[in-house]
C-alpha atoms as a PDB file:
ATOM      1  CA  UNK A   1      75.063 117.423 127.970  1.00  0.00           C
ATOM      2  CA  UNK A   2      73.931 114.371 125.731  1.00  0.00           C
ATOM      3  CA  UNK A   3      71.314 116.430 124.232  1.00  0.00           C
ATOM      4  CA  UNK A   4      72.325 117.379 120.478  1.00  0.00           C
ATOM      5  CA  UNK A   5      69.523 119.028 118.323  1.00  0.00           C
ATOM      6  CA  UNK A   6      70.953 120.432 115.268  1.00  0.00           C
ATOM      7  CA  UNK A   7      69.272 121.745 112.067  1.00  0.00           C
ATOM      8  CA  UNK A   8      70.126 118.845 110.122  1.00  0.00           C
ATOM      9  CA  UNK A   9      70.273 117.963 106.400  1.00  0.00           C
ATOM     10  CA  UNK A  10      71.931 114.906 104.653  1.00  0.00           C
ATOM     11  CA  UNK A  11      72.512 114.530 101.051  1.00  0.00           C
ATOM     12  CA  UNK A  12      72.062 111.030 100.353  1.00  0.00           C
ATOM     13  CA  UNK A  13      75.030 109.509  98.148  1.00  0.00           C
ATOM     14  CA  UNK A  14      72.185 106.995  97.083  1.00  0.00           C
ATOM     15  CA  UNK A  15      69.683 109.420  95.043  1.00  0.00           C
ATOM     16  CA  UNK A  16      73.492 111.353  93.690  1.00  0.00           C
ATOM     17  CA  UNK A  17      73.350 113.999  96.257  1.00  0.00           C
ATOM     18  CA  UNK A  18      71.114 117.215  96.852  1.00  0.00           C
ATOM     19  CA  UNK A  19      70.257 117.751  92.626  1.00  0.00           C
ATOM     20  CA  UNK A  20      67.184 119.646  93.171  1.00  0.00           C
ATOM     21  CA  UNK A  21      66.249 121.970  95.576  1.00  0.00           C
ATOM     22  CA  UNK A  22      62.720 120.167  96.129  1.00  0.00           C
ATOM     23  CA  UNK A  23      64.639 117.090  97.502  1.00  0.00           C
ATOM     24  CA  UNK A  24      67.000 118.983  99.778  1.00  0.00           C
ATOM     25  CA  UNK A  25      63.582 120.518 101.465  1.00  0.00           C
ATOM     26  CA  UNK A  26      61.766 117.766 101.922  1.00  0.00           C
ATOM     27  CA  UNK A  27      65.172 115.966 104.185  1.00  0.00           C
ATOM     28  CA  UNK A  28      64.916 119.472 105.741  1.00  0.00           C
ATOM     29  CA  UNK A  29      61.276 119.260 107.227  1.00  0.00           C
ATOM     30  CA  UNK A  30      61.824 115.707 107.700  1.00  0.00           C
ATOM     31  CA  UNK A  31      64.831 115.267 109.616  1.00  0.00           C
ATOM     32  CA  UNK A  32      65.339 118.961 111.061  1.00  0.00           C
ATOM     33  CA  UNK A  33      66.158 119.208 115.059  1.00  0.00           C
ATOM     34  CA  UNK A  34      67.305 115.418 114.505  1.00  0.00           C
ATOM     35  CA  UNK A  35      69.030 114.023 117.955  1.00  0.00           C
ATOM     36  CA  UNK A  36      72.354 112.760 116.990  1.00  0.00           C
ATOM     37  CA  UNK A  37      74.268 110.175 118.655  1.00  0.00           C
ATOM     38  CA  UNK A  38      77.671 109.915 119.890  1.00  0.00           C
ATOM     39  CA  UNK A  39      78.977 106.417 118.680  1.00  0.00           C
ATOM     40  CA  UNK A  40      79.387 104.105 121.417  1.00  0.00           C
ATOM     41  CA  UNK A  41      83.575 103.496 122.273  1.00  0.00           C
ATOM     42  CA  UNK A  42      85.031 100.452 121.422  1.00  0.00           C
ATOM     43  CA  UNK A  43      84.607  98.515 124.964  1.00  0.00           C
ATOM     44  CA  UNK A  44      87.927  97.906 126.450  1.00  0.00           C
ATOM     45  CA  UNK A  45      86.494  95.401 129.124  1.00  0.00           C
ATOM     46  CA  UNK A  46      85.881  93.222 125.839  1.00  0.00           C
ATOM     47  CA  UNK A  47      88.674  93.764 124.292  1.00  0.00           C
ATOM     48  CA  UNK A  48      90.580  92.847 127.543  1.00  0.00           C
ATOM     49  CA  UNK A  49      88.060  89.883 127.764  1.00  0.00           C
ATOM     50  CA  UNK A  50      89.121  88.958 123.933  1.00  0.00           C
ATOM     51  CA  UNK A  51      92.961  89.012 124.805  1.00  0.00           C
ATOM     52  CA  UNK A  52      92.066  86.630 127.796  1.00  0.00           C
ATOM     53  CA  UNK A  53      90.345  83.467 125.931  1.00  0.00           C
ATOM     54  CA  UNK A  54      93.157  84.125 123.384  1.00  0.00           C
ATOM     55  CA  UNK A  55      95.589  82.930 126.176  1.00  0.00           C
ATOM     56  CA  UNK A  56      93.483  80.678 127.108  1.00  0.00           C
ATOM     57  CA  UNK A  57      92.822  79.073 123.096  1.00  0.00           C
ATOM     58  CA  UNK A  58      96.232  78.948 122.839  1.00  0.00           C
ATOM     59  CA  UNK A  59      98.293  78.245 125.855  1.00  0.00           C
ATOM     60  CA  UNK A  60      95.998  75.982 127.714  1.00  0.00           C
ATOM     61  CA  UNK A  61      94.686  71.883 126.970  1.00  0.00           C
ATOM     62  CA  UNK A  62      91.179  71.575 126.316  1.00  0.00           C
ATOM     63  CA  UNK A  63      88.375  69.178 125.260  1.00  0.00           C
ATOM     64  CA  UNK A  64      86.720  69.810 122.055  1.00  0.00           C
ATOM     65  CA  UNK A  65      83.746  70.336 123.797  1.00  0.00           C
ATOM     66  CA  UNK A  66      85.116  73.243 126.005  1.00  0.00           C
ATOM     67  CA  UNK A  67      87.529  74.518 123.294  1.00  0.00           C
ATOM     68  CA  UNK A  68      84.085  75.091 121.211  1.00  0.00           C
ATOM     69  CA  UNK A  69      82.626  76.998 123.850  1.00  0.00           C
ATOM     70  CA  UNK A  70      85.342  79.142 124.178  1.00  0.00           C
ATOM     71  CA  UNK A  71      85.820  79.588 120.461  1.00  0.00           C
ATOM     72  CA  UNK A  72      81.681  80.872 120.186  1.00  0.00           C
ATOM     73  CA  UNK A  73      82.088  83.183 123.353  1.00  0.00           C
ATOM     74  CA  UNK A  74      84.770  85.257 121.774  1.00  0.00           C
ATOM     75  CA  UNK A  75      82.973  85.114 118.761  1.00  0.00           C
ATOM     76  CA  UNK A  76      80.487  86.812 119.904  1.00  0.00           C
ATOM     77  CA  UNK A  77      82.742  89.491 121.996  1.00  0.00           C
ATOM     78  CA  UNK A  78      84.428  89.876 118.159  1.00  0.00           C
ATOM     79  CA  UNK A  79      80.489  90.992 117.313  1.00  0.00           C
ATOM     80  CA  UNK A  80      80.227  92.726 120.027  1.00  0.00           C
ATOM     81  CA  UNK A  81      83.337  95.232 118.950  1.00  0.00           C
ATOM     82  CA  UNK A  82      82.056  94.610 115.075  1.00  0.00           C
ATOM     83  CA  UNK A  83      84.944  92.056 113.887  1.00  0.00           C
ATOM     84  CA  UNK A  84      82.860  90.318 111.745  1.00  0.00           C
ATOM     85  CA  UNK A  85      84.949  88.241 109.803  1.00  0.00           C
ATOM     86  CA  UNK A  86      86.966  87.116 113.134  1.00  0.00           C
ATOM     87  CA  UNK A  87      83.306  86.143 114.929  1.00  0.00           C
ATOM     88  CA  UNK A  88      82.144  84.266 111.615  1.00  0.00           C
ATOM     89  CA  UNK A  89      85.336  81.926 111.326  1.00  0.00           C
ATOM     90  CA  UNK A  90      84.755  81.316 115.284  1.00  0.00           C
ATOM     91  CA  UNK A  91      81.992  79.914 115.196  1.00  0.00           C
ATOM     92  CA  UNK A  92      82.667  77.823 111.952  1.00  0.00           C
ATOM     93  CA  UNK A  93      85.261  76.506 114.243  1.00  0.00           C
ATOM     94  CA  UNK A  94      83.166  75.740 117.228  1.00  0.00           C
ATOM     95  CA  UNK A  95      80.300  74.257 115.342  1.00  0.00           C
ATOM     96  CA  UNK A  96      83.260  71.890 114.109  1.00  0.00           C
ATOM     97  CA  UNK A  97      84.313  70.905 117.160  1.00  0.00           C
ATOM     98  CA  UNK A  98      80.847  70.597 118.650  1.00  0.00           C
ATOM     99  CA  UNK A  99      78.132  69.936 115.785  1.00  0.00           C
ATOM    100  CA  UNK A 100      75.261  69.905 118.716  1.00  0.00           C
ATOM    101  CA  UNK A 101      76.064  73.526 119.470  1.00  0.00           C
ATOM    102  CA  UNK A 102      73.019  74.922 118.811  1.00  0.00           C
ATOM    103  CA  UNK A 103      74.279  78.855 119.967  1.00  0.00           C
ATOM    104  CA  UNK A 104      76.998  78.760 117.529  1.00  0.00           C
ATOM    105  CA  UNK A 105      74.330  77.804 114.651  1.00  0.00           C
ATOM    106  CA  UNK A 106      72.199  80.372 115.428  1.00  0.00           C
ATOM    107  CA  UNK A 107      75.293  83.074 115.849  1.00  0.00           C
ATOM    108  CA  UNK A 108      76.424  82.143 112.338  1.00  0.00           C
ATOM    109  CA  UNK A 109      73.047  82.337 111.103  1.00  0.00           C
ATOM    110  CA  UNK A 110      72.760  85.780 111.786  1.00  0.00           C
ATOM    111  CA  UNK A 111      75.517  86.341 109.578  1.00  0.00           C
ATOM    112  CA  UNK A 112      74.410  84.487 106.836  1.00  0.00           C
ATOM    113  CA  UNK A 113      71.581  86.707 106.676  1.00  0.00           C
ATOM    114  CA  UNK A 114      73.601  90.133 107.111  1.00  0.00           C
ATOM    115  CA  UNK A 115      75.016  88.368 104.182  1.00  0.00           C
ATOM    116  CA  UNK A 116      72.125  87.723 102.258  1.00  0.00           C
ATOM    117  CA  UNK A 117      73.251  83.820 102.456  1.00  0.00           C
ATOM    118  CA  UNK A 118      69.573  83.149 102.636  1.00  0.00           C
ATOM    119  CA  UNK A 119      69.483  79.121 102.130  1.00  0.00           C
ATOM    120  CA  UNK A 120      72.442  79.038 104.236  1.00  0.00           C
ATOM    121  CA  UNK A 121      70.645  81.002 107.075  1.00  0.00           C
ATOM    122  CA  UNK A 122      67.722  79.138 107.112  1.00  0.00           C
ATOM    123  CA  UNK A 123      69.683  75.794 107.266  1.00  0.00           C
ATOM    124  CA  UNK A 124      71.676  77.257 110.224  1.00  0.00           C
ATOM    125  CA  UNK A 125      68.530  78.455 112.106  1.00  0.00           C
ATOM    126  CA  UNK A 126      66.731  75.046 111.133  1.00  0.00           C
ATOM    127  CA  UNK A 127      69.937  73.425 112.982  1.00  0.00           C
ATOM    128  CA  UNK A 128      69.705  75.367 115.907  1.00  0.00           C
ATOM    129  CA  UNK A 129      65.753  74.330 116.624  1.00  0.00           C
ATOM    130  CA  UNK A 130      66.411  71.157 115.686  1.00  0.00           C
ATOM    131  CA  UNK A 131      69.356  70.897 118.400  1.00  0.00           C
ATOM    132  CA  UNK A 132      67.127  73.199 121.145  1.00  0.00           C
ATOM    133  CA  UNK A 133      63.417  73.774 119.990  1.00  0.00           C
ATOM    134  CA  UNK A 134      63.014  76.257 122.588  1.00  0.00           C
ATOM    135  CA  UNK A 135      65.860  78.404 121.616  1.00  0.00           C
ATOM    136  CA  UNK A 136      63.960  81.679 121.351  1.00  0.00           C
ATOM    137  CA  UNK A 137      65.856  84.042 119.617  1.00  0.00           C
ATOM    138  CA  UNK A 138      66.187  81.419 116.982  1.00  0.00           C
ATOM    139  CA  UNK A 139      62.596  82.672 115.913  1.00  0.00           C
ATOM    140  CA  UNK A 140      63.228  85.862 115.857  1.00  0.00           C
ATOM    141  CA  UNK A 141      66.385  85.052 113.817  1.00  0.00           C
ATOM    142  CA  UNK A 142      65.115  82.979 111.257  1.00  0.00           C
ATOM    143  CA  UNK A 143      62.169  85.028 111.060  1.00  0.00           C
ATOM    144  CA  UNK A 144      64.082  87.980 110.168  1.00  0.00           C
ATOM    145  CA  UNK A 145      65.966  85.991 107.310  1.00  0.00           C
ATOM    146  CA  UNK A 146      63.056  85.081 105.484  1.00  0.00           C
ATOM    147  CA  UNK A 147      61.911  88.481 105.767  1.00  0.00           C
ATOM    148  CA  UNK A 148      64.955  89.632 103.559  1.00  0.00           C
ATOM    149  CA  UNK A 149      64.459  86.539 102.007  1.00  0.00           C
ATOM    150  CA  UNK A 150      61.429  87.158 100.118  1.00  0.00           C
ATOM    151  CA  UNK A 151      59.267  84.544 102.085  1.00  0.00           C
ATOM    152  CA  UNK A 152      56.744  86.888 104.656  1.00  0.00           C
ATOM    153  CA  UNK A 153      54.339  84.659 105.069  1.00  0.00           C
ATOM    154  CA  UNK A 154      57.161  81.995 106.788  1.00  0.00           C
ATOM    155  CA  UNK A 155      58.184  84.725 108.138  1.00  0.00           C
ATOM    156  CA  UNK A 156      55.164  85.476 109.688  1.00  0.00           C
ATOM    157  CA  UNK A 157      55.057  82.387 111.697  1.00  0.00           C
ATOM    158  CA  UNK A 158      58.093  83.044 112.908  1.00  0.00           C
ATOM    159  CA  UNK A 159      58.053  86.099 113.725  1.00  0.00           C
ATOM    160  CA  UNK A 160      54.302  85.555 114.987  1.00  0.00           C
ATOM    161  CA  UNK A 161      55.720  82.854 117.359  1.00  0.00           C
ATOM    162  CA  UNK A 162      58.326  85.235 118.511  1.00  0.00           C
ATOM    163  CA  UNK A 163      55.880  87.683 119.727  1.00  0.00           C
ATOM    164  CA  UNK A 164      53.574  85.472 120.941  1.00  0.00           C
ATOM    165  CA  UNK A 165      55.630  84.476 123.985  1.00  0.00           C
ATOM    166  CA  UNK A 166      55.987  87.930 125.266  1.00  0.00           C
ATOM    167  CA  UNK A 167      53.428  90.557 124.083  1.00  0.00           C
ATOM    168  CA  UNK A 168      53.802  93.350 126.396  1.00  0.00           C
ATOM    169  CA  UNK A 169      57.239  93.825 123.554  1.00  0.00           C
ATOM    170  CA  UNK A 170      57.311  96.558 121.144  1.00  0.00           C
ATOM    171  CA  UNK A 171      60.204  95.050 119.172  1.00  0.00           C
ATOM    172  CA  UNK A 172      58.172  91.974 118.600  1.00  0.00           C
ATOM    173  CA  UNK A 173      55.217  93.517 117.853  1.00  0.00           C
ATOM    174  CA  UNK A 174      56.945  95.973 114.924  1.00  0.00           C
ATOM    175  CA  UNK A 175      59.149  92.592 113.548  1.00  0.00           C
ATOM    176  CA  UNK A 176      55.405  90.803 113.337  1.00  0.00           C
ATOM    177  CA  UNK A 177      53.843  94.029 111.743  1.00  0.00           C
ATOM    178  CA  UNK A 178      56.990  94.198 108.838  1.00  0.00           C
ATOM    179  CA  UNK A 179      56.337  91.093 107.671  1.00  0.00           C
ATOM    180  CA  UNK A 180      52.778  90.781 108.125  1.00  0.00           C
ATOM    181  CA  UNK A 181      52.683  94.418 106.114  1.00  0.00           C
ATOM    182  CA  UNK A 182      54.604  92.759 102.919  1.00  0.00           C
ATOM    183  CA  UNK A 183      51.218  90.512 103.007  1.00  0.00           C
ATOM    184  CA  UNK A 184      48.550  92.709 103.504  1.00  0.00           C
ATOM    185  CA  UNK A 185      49.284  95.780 105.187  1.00  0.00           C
ATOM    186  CA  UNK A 186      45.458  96.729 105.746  1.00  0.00           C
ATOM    187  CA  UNK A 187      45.564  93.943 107.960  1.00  0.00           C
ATOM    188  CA  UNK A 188      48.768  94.190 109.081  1.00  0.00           C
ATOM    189  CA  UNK A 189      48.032  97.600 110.695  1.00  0.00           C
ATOM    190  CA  UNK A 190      45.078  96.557 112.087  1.00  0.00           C
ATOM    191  CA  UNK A 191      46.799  93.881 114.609  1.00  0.00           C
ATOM    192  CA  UNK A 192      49.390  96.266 115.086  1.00  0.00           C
ATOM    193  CA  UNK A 193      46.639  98.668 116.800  1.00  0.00           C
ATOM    194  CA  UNK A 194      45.236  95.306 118.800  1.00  0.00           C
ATOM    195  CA  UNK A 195      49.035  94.582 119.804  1.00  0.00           C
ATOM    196  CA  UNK A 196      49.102  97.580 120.916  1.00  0.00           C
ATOM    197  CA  UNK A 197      46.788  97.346 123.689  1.00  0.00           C
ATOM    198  CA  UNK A 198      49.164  94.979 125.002  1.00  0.00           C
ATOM    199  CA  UNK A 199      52.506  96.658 125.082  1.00  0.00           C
ATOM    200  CA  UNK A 200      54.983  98.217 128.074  1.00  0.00           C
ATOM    201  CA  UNK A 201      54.282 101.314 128.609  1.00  0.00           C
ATOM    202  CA  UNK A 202      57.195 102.150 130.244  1.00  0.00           C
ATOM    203  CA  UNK A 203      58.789 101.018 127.301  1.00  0.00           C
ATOM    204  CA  UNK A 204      59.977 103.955 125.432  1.00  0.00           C
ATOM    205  CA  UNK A 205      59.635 101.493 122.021  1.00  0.00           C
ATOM    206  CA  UNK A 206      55.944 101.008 122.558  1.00  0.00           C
ATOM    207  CA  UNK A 207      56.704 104.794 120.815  1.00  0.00           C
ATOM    208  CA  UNK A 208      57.948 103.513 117.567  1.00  0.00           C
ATOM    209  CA  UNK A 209      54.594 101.795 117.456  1.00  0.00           C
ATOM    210  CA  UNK A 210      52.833 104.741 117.739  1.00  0.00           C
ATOM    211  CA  UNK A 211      54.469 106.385 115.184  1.00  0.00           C
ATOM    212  CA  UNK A 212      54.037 103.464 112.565  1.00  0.00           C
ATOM    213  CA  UNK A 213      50.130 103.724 113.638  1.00  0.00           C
ATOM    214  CA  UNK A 214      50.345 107.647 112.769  1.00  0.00           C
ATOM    215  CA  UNK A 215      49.620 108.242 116.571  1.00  0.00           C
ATOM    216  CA  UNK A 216      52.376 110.604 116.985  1.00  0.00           C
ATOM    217  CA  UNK A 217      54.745 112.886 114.617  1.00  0.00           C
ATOM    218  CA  UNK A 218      58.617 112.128 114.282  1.00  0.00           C
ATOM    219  CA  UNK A 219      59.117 114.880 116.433  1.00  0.00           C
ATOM    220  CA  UNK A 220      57.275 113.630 119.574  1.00  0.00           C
ATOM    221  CA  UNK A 221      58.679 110.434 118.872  1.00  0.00           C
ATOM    222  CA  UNK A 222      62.502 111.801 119.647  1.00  0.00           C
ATOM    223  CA  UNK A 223      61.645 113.947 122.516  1.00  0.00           C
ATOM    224  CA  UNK A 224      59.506 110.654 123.923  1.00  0.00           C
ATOM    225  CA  UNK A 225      63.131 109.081 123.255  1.00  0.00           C
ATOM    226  CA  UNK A 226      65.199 111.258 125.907  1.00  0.00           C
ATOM    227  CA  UNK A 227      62.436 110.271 128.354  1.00  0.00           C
ATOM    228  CA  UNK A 228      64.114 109.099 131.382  1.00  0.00           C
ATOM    229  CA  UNK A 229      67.577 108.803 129.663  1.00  0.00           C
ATOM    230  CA  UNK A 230      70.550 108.497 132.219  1.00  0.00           C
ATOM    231  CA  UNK A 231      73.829 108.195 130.113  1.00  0.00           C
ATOM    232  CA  UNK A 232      75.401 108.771 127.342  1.00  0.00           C
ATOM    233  CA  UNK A 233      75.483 105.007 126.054  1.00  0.00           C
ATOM    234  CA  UNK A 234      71.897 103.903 126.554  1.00  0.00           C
ATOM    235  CA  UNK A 235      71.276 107.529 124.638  1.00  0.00           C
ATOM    236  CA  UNK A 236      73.335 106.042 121.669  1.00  0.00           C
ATOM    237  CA  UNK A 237      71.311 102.358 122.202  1.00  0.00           C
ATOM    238  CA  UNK A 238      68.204 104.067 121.627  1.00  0.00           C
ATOM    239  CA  UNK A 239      69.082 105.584 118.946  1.00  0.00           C
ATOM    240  CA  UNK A 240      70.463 103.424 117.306  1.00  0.00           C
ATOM    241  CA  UNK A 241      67.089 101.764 117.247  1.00  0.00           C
ATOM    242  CA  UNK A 242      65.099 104.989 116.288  1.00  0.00           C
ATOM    243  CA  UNK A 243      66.955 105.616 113.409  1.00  0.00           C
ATOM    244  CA  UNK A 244      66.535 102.031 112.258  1.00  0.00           C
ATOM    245  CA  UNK A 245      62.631 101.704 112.330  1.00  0.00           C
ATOM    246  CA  UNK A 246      62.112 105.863 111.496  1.00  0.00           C
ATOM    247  CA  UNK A 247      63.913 104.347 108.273  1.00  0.00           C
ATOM    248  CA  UNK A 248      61.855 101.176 107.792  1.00  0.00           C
ATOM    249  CA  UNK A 249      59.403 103.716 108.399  1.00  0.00           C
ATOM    250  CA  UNK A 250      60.473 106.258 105.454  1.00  0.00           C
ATOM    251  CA  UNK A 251      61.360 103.716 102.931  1.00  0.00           C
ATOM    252  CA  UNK A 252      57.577 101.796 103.291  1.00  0.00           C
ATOM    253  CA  UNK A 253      56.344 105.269 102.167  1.00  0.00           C
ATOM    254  CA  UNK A 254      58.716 105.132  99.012  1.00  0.00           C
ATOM    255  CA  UNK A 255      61.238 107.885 100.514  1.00  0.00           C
ATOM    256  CA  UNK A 256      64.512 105.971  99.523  1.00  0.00           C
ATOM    257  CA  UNK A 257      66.634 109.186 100.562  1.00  0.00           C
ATOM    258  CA  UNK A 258      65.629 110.054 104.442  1.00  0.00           C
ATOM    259  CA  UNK A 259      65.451 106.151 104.617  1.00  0.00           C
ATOM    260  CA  UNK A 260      69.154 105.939 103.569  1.00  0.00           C
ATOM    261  CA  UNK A 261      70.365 108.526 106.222  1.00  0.00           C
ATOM    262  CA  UNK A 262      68.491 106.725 108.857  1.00  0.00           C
ATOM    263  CA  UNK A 263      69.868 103.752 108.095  1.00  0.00           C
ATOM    264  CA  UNK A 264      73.705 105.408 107.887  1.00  0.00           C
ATOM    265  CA  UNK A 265      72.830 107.536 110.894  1.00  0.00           C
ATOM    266  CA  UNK A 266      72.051 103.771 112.881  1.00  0.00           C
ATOM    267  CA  UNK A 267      75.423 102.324 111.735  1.00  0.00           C
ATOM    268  CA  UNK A 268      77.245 105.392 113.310  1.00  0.00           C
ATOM    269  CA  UNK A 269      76.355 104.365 116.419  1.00  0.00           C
ATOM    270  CA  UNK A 270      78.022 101.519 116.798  1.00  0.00           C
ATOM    271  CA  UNK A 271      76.107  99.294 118.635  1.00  0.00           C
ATOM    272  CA  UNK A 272      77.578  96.175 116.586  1.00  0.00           C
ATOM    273  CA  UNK A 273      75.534  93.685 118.578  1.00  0.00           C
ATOM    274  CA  UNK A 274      72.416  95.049 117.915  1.00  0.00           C
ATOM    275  CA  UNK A 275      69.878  93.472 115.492  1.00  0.00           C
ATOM    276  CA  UNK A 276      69.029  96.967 114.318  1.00  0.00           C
ATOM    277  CA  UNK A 277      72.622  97.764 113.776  1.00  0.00           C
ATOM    278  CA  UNK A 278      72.684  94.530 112.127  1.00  0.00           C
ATOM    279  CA  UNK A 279      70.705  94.782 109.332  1.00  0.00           C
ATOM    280  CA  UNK A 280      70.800  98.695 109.027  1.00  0.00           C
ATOM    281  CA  UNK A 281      73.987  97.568 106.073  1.00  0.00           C
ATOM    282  CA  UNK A 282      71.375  95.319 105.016  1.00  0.00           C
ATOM    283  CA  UNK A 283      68.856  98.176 104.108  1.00  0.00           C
ATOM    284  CA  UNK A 284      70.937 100.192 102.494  1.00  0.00           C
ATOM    285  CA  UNK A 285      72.142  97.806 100.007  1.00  0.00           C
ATOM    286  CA  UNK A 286      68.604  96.693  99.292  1.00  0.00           C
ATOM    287  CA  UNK A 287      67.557 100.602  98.478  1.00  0.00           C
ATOM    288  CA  UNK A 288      70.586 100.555  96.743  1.00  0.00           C
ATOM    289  CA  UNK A 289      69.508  97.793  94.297  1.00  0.00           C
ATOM    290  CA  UNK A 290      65.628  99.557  94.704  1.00  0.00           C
ATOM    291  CA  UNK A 291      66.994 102.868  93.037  1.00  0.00           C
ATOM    292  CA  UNK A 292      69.655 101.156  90.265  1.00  0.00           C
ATOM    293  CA  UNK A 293      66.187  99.126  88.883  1.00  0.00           C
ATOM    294  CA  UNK A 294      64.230 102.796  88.786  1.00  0.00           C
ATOM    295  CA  UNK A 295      67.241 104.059  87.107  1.00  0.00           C
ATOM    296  CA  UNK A 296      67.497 101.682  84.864  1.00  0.00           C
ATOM    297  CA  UNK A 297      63.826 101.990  84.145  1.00  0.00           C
ATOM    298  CA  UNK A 298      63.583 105.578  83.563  1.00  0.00           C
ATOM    299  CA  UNK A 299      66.244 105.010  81.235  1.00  0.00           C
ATOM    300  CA  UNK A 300      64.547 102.611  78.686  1.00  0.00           C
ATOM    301  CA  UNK A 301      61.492 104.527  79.183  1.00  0.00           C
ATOM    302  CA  UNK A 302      63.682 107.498  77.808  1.00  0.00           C
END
């Protein structure tokens, strides 16, 4: 069965393990009977598909134009089987051969931001609407970076945009509410509840926005998760989206340790191409930095 609900209790590297017992409890109550996921295989189709536009790269004569299509569609396979470095240099290459590709912008964007490339990001995402200003995801994209970036209210607009042309989406709604929430969250919440109103609800996200609106517990959020489930791997592809926003969720509230383990617990999954998965590496390094300042604090205090 896919159903795994252990007793469960991580000792987060980032806080120097389980030091006090008080700690250790609290990541007990919080993240006992946690569903665990079984990380997604590495997909032979695209590694099969990978092996075939190699052949095809190097064996066959093409214009620069097609060559740079080529060279940003196995980029993004390389994502899709998390070859990072191999994707990135792709489309560098393609966006050489064909500077008015506005896919391979936005691809290398993303990266950028995973980064923490900021400037470079935004020019890359600014490249990609200025090629196609209906590129979509380019909203979402850039949106995202100057989240990380320090800049919510641009982000806002963005990510505002983003949601605007389809609001019946949970995962729009939540990206609006982060950075509208690094603004004023008062307020923020508040249009989360109208958004709400709005939203699938046969999506089993619209759950995650229950939970941020203290609508429903942690727990009824995972057993809302299994809801309709019918294989292993869209299982996994939930959760790796749970434990993403359940650790937005903990580290808003200043709990850098159960945040951490979400965020490690949504990398195990694997699901490279996901914008959760994305940025869960992301997280972590920025509660990294959070808890070296408030150790470096206590210790001049001291």
């Amino acid at each position: 069965m896919y159903r795994y609900l252990l007793p469960f209790v991580l000792c987060s590297g980032l806080l120097g393990g389980c030091a006090a017992n008080m700690s250790a409890q609290q990541n007990a109550t919080q993240m006992s009977n946690l569903l665990l996921a079984e990380p997604a295989p590495m997909s032979v189709r695209s590694q099969m598909a990978i092996s075939r536009y190699n052949q095809i790269l190097n064996q066959v004569s093409l214009k620069d134009e097609e060559r740079a299509q080529l060279l940003h569609q196995r980029g993004m396979l390389y994502d899709s089987v998390g070859l990072a470095g191999l994707a990135q240099f792709d489309f560098n290459q393609a966006i050489q051969l064909k500077p008015d590709l506005a896919e391979a912008y936005n691809s290398i964007g993303v990266h950028y931001t995973q980064q923490m490339d900021f400037i470079q990001a935004y020019e890359a995402f600014d490249a990609t609407l200025d090629i196609n200003p209906d590129y979509e995801f380019a909203f979402l994209n850039r949106g995202i970076a100057l989240y990380y970036g320090g800049r919510p209210d641009l982000a806002l607009q963005d990510l505002g945009a983003f949601y605007s042309k389809d609001a019946s989406d949970p995962y729009r709604a939540l990206w609006s509410y982060l950075a509208a929430s690094e603004i004023d969250k008062v307020q923020a919440t508040k249009d989360l509840s109208i958004a709400r109103k709005s939203l699938d609800k046969d999506n089993w996200a619209t759950n995650l926005v229950d939970l941020y609106l203290d609508k429903i517990s942690e727990g009824k959020l995972l057993s809302a998760l299994i809801s309709g489930v019918s294989s292993q791997q869209q299982l996994t592809d939930r959760l790796c989206e749970a434990y993403f926003y359940l650790g937005k969720y903990h580290s808003a509230r200043g709990e850098r340790g159960i945040a951490s383990n979400y965020f490690k617990l949504t990398l195990s999954t694997n699901v490279f191409e996901y914008v959760e998965h994305r940025y869960a590496r992301l997280e972590l390094n920025l509660l990294r930095e959070e808890t070296s300042k408030a150790e470096h604090s206590d210790d001049q205090a001291n």
